[in-house]
C-alpha atoms as a PDB file:
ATOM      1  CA  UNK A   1      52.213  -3.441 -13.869  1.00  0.00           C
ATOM      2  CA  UNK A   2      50.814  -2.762 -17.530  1.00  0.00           C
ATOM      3  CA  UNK A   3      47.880   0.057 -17.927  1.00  0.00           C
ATOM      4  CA  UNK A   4      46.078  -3.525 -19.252  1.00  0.00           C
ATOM      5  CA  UNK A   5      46.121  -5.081 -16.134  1.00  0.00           C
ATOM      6  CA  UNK A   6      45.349  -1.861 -13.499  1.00  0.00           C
ATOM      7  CA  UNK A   7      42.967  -2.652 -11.295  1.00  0.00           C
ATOM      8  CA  UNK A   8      41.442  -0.224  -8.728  1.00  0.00           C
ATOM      9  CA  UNK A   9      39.178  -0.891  -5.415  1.00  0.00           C
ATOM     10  CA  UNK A  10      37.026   1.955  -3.773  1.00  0.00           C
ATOM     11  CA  UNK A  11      37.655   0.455  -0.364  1.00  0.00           C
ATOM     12  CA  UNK A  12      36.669   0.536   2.942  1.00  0.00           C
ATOM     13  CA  UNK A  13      39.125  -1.364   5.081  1.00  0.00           C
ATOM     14  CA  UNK A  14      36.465  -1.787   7.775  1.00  0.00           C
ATOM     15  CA  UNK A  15      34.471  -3.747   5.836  1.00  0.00           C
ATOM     16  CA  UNK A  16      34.933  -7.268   5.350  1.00  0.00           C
ATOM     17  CA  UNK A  17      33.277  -7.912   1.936  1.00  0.00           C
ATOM     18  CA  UNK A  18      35.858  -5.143   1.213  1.00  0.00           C
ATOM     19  CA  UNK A  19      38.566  -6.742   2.451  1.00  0.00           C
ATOM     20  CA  UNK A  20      37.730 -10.062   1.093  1.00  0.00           C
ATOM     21  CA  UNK A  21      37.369  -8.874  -2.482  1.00  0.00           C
ATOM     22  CA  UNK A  22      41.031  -6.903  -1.834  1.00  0.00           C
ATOM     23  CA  UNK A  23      42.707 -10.254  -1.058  1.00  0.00           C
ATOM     24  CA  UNK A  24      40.812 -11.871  -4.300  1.00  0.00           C
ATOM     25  CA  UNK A  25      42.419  -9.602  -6.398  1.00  0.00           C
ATOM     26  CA  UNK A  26      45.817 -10.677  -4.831  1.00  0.00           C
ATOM     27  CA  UNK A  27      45.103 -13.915  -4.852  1.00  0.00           C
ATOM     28  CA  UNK A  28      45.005 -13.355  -8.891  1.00  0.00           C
ATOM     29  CA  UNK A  29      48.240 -11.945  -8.974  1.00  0.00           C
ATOM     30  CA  UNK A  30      47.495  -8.830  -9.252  1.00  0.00           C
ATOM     31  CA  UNK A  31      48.154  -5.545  -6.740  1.00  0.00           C
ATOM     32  CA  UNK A  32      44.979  -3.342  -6.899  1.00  0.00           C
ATOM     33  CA  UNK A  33      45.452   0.454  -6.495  1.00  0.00           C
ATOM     34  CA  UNK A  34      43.634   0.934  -2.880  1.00  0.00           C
ATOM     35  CA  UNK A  35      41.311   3.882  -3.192  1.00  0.00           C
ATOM     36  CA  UNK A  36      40.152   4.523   0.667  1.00  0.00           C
ATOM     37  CA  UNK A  37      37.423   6.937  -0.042  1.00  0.00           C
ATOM     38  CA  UNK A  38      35.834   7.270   2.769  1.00  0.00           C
ATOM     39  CA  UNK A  39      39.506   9.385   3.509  1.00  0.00           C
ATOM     40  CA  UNK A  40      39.588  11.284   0.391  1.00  0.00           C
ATOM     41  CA  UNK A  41      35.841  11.601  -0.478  1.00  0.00           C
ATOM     42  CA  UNK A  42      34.166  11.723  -3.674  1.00  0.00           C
ATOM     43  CA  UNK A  43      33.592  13.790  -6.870  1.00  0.00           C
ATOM     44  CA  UNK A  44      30.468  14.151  -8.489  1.00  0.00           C
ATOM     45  CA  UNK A  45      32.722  14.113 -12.059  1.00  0.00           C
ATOM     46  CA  UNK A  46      34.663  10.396 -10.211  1.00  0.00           C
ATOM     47  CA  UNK A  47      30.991   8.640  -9.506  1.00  0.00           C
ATOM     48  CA  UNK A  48      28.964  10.032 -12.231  1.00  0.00           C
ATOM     49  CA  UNK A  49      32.058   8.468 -14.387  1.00  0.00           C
ATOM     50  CA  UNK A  50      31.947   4.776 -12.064  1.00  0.00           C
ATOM     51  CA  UNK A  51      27.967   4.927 -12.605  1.00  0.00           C
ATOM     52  CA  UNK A  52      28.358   5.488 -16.425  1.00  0.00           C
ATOM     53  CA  UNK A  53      30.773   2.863 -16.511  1.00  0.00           C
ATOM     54  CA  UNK A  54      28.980   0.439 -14.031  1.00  0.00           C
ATOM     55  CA  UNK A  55      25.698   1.574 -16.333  1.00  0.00           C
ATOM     56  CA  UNK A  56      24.085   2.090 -12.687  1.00  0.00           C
ATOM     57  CA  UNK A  57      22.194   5.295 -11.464  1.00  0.00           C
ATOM     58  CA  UNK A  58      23.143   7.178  -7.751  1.00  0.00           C
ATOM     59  CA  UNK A  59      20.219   4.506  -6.214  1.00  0.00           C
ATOM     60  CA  UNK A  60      21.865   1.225  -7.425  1.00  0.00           C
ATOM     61  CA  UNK A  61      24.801   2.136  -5.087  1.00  0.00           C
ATOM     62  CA  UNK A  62      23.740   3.810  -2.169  1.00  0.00           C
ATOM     63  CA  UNK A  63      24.491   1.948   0.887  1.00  0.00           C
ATOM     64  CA  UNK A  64      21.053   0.981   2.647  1.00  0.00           C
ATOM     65  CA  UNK A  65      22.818  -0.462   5.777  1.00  0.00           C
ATOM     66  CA  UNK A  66      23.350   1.560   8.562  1.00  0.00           C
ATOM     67  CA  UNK A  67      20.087   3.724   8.405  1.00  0.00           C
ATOM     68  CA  UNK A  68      21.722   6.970   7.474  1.00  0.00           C
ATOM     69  CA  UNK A  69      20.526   6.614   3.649  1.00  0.00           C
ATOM     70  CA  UNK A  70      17.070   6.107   5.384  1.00  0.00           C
ATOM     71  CA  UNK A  71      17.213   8.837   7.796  1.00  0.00           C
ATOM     72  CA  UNK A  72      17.984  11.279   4.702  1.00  0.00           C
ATOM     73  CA  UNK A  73      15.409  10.153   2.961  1.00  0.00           C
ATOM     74  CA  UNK A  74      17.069   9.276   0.146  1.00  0.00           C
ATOM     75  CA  UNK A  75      15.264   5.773   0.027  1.00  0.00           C
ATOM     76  CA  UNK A  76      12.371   7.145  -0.969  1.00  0.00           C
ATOM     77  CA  UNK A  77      11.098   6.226  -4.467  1.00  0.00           C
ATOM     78  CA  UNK A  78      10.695  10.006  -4.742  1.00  0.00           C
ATOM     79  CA  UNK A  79      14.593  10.845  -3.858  1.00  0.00           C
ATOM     80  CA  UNK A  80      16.175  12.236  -6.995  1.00  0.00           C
ATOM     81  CA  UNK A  81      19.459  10.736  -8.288  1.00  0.00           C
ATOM     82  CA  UNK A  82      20.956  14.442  -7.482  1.00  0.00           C
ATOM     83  CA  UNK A  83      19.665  14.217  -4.189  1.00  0.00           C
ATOM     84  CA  UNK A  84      21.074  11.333  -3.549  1.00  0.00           C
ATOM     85  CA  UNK A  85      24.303  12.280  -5.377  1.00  0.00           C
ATOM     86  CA  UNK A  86      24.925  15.378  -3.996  1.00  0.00           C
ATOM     87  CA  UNK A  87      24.522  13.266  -0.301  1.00  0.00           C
ATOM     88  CA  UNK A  88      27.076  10.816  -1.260  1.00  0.00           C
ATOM     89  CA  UNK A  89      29.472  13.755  -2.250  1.00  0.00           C
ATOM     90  CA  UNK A  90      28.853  15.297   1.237  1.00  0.00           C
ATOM     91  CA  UNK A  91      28.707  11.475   2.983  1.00  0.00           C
ATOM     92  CA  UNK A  92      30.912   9.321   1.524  1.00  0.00           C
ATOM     93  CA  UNK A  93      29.891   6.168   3.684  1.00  0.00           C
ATOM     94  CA  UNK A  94      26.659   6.006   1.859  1.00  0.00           C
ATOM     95  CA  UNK A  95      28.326   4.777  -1.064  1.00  0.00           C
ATOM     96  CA  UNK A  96      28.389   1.132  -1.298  1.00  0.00           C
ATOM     97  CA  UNK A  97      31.001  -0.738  -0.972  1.00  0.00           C
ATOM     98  CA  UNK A  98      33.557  -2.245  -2.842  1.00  0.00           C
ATOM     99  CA  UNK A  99      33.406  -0.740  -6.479  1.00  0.00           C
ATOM    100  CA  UNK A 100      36.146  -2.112  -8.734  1.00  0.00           C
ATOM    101  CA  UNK A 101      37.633  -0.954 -12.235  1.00  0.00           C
ATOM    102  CA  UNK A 102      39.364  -3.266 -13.703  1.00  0.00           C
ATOM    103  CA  UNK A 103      40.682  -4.094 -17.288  1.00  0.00           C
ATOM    104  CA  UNK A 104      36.904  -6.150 -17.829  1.00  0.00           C
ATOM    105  CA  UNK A 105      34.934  -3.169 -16.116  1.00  0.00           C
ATOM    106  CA  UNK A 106      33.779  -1.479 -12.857  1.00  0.00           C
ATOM    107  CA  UNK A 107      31.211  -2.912 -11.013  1.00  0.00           C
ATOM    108  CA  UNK A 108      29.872  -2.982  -7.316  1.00  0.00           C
ATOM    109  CA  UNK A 109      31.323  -6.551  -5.680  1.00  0.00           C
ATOM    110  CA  UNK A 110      28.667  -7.319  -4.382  1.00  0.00           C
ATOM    111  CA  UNK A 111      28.196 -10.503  -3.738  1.00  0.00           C
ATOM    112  CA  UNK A 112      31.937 -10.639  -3.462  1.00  0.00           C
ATOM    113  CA  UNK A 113      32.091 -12.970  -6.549  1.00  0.00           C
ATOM    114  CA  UNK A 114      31.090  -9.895  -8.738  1.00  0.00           C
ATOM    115  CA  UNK A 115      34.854  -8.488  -8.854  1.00  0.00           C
ATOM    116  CA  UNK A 116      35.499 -11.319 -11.366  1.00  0.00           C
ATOM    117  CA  UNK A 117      32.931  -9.462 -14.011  1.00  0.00           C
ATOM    118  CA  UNK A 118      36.128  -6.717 -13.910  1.00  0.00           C
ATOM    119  CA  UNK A 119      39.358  -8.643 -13.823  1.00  0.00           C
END
Protein backbone atom coordinates (compact mmCIF):
# COMPACT_ATOMS: atom_id res chain seq x y z
CA UNK A 1 0.00 0.00 0.00
CA UNK A 2 1.42 3.63 -0.81
CA UNK A 3 2.14 6.11 2.36
CA UNK A 4 -0.80 8.12 0.09
CA UNK A 5 -3.31 5.79 0.68
CA UNK A 6 -2.56 4.62 4.68
CA UNK A 7 -5.36 4.67 6.50
CA UNK A 8 -5.53 4.03 10.29
CA UNK A 9 -8.68 3.22 12.73
CA UNK A 10 -8.46 3.70 16.62
CA UNK A 11 -10.77 0.75 17.12
CA UNK A 12 -12.71 -0.91 19.43
CA UNK A 13 -13.79 -4.25 18.07
CA UNK A 14 -16.69 -4.34 20.54
CA UNK A 15 -18.27 -1.67 19.15
CA UNK A 16 -20.37 -1.83 16.25
CA UNK A 17 -20.16 1.73 14.80
CA UNK A 18 -16.48 0.59 15.03
CA UNK A 19 -16.81 -2.28 13.26
CA UNK A 20 -19.04 -0.90 10.68
CA UNK A 21 -16.75 1.97 9.75
CA UNK A 22 -13.72 -0.95 9.63
CA UNK A 23 -15.65 -2.85 6.93
CA UNK A 24 -16.34 0.70 5.02
CA UNK A 25 -12.91 1.19 4.65
CA UNK A 26 -12.65 -2.36 3.07
CA UNK A 27 -15.36 -2.02 1.20
CA UNK A 28 -13.18 0.96 -0.53
CA UNK A 29 -10.45 -1.17 -1.22
CA UNK A 30 -8.44 -0.28 1.13
CA UNK A 31 -6.84 -2.36 4.40
CA UNK A 32 -6.81 0.09 7.39
CA UNK A 33 -3.98 -0.32 9.97
CA UNK A 34 -6.20 -1.61 13.13
CA UNK A 35 -5.11 0.40 16.13
CA UNK A 36 -6.98 -1.51 19.21
CA UNK A 37 -6.31 1.03 21.83
CA UNK A 38 -8.16 0.16 24.36
CA UNK A 39 -5.06 -2.83 24.38
CA UNK A 40 -2.23 -0.56 23.96
CA UNK A 41 -3.54 2.70 25.57
CA UNK A 42 -2.87 6.15 24.77
CA UNK A 43 -0.22 8.94 24.75
CA UNK A 44 -0.84 12.30 25.68
CA UNK A 45 1.91 13.27 22.62
CA UNK A 46 -0.63 10.40 20.11
CA UNK A 47 -4.12 12.37 21.10
CA UNK A 48 -2.92 15.80 21.60
CA UNK A 49 -1.49 15.09 17.84
CA UNK A 50 -5.29 13.32 16.62
CA UNK A 51 -6.99 16.49 18.40
CA UNK A 52 -4.65 18.97 16.54
CA UNK A 53 -5.28 17.21 13.51
CA UNK A 54 -9.09 16.56 14.07
CA UNK A 55 -8.92 20.56 15.24
CA UNK A 56 -11.02 19.11 18.34
CA UNK A 57 -10.21 19.73 22.12
CA UNK A 58 -10.03 16.52 24.93
CA UNK A 59 -14.17 17.33 25.38
CA UNK A 60 -15.17 16.87 21.67
CA UNK A 61 -14.04 13.20 22.10
CA UNK A 62 -14.69 11.95 25.33
CA UNK A 63 -17.04 9.14 25.33
CA UNK A 64 -20.31 10.24 27.31
CA UNK A 65 -21.86 6.70 27.13
CA UNK A 66 -21.37 4.45 29.74
CA UNK A 67 -21.41 6.95 32.76
CA UNK A 68 -17.78 6.65 33.66
CA UNK A 69 -16.93 10.19 31.96
CA UNK A 70 -19.87 11.34 34.26
CA UNK A 71 -18.89 9.67 37.35
CA UNK A 72 -15.32 11.47 36.97
CA UNK A 73 -16.68 14.45 36.54
CA UNK A 74 -15.19 15.25 33.61
CA UNK A 75 -18.62 16.41 32.05
CA UNK A 76 -18.67 19.22 33.88
CA UNK A 77 -18.42 22.55 32.01
CA UNK A 78 -15.75 23.23 34.65
CA UNK A 79 -13.52 19.92 33.76
CA UNK A 80 -10.28 21.13 32.25
CA UNK A 81 -9.09 19.67 28.90
CA UNK A 82 -5.99 18.25 31.12
CA UNK A 83 -8.30 16.79 33.38
CA UNK A 84 -9.96 15.20 31.05
CA UNK A 85 -6.78 14.29 29.12
CA UNK A 86 -4.83 13.04 31.67
CA UNK A 87 -8.24 10.57 32.41
CA UNK A 88 -8.28 9.34 28.95
CA UNK A 89 -4.45 8.53 29.25
CA UNK A 90 -5.22 6.56 32.48
CA UNK A 91 -8.87 5.21 30.87
CA UNK A 92 -8.64 4.59 27.53
CA UNK A 93 -12.44 3.60 27.04
CA UNK A 94 -13.40 7.15 27.55
CA UNK A 95 -12.12 8.00 24.31
CA UNK A 96 -14.63 7.93 21.67
CA UNK A 97 -14.79 5.77 19.27
CA UNK A 98 -13.73 5.24 15.97
CA UNK A 99 -11.07 8.02 15.12
CA UNK A 100 -9.64 7.64 11.62
CA UNK A 101 -6.45 9.16 9.80
CA UNK A 102 -6.58 8.87 6.57
CA UNK A 103 -4.88 10.46 3.43
CA UNK A 104 -8.08 13.38 3.61
CA UNK A 105 -7.70 13.69 7.54
CA UNK A 106 -8.54 12.27 11.01
CA UNK A 107 -11.74 12.67 12.29
CA UNK A 108 -14.15 10.97 14.89
CA UNK A 109 -16.74 8.60 12.61
CA UNK A 110 -19.25 9.49 14.10
CA UNK A 111 -22.10 9.19 12.50
CA UNK A 112 -20.40 6.37 10.71
CA UNK A 113 -20.62 8.34 7.38
CA UNK A 114 -17.91 10.76 8.80
CA UNK A 115 -14.89 8.29 7.84
CA UNK A 116 -15.49 9.48 4.24
CA UNK A 117 -14.27 13.26 5.36
CA UNK A 118 -10.67 11.10 5.70
CA UNK A 119 -10.44 8.68 2.84
Amino acid sequence: MMPSTVVTVFHNPKCSTSRQVVEMIRDRGVEPRIVDYLKVGWTEAQLRELLSEMGALPRDILRIKGGLAQEMGLTDPEATDEAILGAMIADPVLVERPIVRGPSGTVLARPKERVLEAL
